[in-house]
N, C-alpha and C. Protein backbone atom coordinates (compact mmCIF):
# COMPACT_ATOMS: atom_id res chain seq x y z
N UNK A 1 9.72 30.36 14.08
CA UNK A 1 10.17 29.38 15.04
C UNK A 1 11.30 30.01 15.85
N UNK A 2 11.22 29.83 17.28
CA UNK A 2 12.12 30.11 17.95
C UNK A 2 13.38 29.65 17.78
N UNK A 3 14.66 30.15 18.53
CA UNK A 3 15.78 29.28 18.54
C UNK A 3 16.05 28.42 19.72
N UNK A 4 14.75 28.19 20.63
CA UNK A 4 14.63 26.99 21.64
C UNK A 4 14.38 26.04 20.97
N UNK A 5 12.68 26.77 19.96
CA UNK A 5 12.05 25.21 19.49
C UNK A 5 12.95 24.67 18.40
N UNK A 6 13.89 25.17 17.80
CA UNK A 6 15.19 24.94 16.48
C UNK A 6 15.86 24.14 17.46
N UNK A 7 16.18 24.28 18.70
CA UNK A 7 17.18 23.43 19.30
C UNK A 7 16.49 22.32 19.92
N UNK A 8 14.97 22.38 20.56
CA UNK A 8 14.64 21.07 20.72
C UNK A 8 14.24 20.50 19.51
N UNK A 9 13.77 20.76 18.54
CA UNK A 9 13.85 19.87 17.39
C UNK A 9 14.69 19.28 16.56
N UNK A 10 15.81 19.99 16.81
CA UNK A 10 17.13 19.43 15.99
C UNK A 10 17.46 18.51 17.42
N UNK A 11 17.07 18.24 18.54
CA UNK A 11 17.75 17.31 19.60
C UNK A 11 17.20 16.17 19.10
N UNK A 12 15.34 16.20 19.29
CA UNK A 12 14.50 15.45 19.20
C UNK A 12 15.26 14.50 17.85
N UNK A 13 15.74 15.02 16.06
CA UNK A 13 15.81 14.42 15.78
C UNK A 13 17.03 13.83 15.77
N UNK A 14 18.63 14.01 16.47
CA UNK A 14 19.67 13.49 16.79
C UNK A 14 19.26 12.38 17.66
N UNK A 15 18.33 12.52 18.70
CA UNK A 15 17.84 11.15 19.11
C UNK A 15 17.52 10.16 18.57
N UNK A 16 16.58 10.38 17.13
CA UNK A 16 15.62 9.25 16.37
C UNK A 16 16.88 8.83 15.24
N UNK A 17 17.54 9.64 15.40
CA UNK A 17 18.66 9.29 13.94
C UNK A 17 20.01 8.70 14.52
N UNK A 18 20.85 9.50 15.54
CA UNK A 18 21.97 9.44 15.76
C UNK A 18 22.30 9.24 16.78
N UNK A 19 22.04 8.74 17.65
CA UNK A 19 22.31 8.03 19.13
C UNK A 19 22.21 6.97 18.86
N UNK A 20 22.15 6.13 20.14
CA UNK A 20 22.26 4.61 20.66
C UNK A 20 21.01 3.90 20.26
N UNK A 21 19.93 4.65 20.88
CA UNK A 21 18.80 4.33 20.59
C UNK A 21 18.28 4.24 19.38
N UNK A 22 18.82 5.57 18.56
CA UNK A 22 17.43 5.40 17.35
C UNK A 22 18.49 4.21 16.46
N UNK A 23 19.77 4.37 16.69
CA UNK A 23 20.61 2.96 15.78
C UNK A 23 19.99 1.19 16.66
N UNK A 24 20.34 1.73 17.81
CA UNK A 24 19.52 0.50 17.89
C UNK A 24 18.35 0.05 17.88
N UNK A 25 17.26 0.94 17.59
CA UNK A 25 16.00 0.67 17.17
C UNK A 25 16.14 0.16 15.74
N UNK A 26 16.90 1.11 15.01
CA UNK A 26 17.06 0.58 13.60
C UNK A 26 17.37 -0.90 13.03
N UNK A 27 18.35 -1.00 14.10
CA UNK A 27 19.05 -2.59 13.76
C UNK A 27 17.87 -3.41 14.57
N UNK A 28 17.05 -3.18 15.56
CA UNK A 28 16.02 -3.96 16.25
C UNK A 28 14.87 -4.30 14.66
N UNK A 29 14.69 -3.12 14.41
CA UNK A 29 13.37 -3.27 13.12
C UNK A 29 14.00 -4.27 11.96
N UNK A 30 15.37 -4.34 11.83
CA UNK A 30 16.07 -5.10 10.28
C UNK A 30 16.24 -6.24 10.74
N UNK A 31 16.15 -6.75 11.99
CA UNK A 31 16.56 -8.06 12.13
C UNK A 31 15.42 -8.41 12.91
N UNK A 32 14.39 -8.39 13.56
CA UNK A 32 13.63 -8.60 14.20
C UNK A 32 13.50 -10.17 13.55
N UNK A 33 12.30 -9.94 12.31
CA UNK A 33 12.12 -11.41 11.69
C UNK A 33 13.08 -12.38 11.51
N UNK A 34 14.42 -12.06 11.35
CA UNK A 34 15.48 -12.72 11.25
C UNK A 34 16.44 -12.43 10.15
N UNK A 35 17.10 -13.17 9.47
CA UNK A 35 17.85 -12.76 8.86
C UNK A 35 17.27 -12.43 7.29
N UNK A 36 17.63 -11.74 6.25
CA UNK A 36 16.91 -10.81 5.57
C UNK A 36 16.82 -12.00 4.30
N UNK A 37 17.75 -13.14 4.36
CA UNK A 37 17.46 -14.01 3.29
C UNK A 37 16.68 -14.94 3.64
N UNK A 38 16.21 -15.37 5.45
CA UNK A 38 15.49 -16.19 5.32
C UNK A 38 14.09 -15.87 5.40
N UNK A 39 14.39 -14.63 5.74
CA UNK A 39 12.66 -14.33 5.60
C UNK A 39 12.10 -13.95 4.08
N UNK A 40 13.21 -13.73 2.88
CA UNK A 40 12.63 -13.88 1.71
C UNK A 40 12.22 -15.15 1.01
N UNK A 41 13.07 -15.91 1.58
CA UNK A 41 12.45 -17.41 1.31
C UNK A 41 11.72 -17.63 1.44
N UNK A 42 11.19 -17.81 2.97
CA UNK A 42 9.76 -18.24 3.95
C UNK A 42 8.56 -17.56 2.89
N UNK A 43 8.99 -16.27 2.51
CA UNK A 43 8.10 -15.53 1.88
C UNK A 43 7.97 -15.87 0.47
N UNK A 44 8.57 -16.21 -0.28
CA UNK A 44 9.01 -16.76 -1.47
C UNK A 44 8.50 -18.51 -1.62
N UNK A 45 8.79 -18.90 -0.94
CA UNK A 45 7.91 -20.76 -0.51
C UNK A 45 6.44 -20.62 -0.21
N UNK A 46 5.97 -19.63 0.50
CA UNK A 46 4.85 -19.50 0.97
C UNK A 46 3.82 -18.49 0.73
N UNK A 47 4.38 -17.70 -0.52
CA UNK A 47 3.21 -16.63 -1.24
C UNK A 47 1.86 -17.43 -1.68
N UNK A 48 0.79 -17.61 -2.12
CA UNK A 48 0.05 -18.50 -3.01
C UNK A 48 -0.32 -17.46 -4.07
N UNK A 49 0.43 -18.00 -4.95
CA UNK A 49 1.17 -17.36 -6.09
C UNK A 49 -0.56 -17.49 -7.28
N UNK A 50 -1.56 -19.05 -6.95
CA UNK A 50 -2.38 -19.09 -7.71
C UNK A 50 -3.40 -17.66 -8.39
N UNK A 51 -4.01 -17.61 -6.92
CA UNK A 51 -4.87 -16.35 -7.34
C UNK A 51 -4.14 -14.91 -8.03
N UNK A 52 -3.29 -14.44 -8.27
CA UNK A 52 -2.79 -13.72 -8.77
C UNK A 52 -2.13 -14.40 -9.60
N UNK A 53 -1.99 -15.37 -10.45
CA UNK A 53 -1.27 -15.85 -11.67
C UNK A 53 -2.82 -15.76 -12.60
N UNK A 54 -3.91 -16.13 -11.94
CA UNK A 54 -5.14 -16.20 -12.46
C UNK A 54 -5.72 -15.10 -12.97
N UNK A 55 -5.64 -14.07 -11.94
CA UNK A 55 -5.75 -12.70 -12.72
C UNK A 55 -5.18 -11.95 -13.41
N UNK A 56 -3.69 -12.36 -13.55
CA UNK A 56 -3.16 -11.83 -14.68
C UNK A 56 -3.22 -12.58 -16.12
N UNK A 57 -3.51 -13.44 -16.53
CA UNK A 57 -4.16 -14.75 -17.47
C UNK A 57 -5.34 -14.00 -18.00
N UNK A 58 -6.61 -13.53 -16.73
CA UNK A 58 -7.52 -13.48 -17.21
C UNK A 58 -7.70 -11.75 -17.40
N UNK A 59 -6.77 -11.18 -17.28
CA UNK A 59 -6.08 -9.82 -17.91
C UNK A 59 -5.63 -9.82 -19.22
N UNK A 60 -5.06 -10.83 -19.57
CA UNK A 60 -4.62 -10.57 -20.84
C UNK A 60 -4.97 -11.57 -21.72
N UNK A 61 -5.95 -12.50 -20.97
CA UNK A 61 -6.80 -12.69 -22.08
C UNK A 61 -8.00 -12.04 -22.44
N UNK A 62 -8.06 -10.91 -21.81
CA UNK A 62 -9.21 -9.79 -21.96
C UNK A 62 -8.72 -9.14 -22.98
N UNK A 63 -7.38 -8.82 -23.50
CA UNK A 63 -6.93 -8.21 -25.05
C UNK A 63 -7.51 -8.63 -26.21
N UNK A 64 -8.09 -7.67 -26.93
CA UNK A 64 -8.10 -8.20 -28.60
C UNK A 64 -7.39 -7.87 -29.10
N UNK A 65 -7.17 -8.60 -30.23
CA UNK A 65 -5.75 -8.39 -31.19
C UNK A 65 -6.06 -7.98 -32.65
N UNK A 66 -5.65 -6.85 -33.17
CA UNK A 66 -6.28 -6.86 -34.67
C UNK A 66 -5.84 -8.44 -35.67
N UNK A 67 -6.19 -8.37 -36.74
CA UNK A 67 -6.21 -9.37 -37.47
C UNK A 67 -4.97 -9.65 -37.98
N UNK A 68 -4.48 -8.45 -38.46
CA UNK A 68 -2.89 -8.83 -39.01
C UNK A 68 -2.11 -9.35 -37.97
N UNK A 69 -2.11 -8.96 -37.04
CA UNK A 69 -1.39 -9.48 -35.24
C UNK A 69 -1.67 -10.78 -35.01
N UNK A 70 -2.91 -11.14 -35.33
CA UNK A 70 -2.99 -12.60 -35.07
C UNK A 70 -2.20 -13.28 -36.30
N UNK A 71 -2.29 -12.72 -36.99
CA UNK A 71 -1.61 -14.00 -38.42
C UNK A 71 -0.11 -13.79 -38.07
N UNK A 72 0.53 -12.61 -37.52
CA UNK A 72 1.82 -12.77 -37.72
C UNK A 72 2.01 -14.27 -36.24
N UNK A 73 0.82 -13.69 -35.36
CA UNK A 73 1.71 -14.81 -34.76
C UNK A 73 2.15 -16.26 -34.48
């Protein structure tokens, strides 16, 4: 590698990292949806939690248990 293409690539990434832009792209992408607790909520109220509670049920009721395991429990 040249020491042009070393210097446009070390520019290229002071742009995406350390300027105006790539910080304010950064803070554009973290807040876009809004604030970071209410979108875990929204997400948290509104998963449908059923179908995946179902398959893990019918995961582990797919285990057999030896015999002594069942009596202890």
């Amino acid at each position: 590698m040249s020491k042009l293409e070393s210097l446009i690539i070390f520019k290229l990434v002071w742009d995406i990292i350390g300027s105006e832009f790539g910080g304010g792209h950064q803070q554009y992408e973290t807040f876009y949806n809004g604030a970071l607790f209410v979108t875990k909520g929204f997400s948290f109220r509104n998963y449908g939690y059923d179908e995946p509670v179902q398959m893990v049920d019918e995961f582990l009721g797919s285990y057999s248990l030896p015999t002594q395991v069942k009596e202890l429990i």
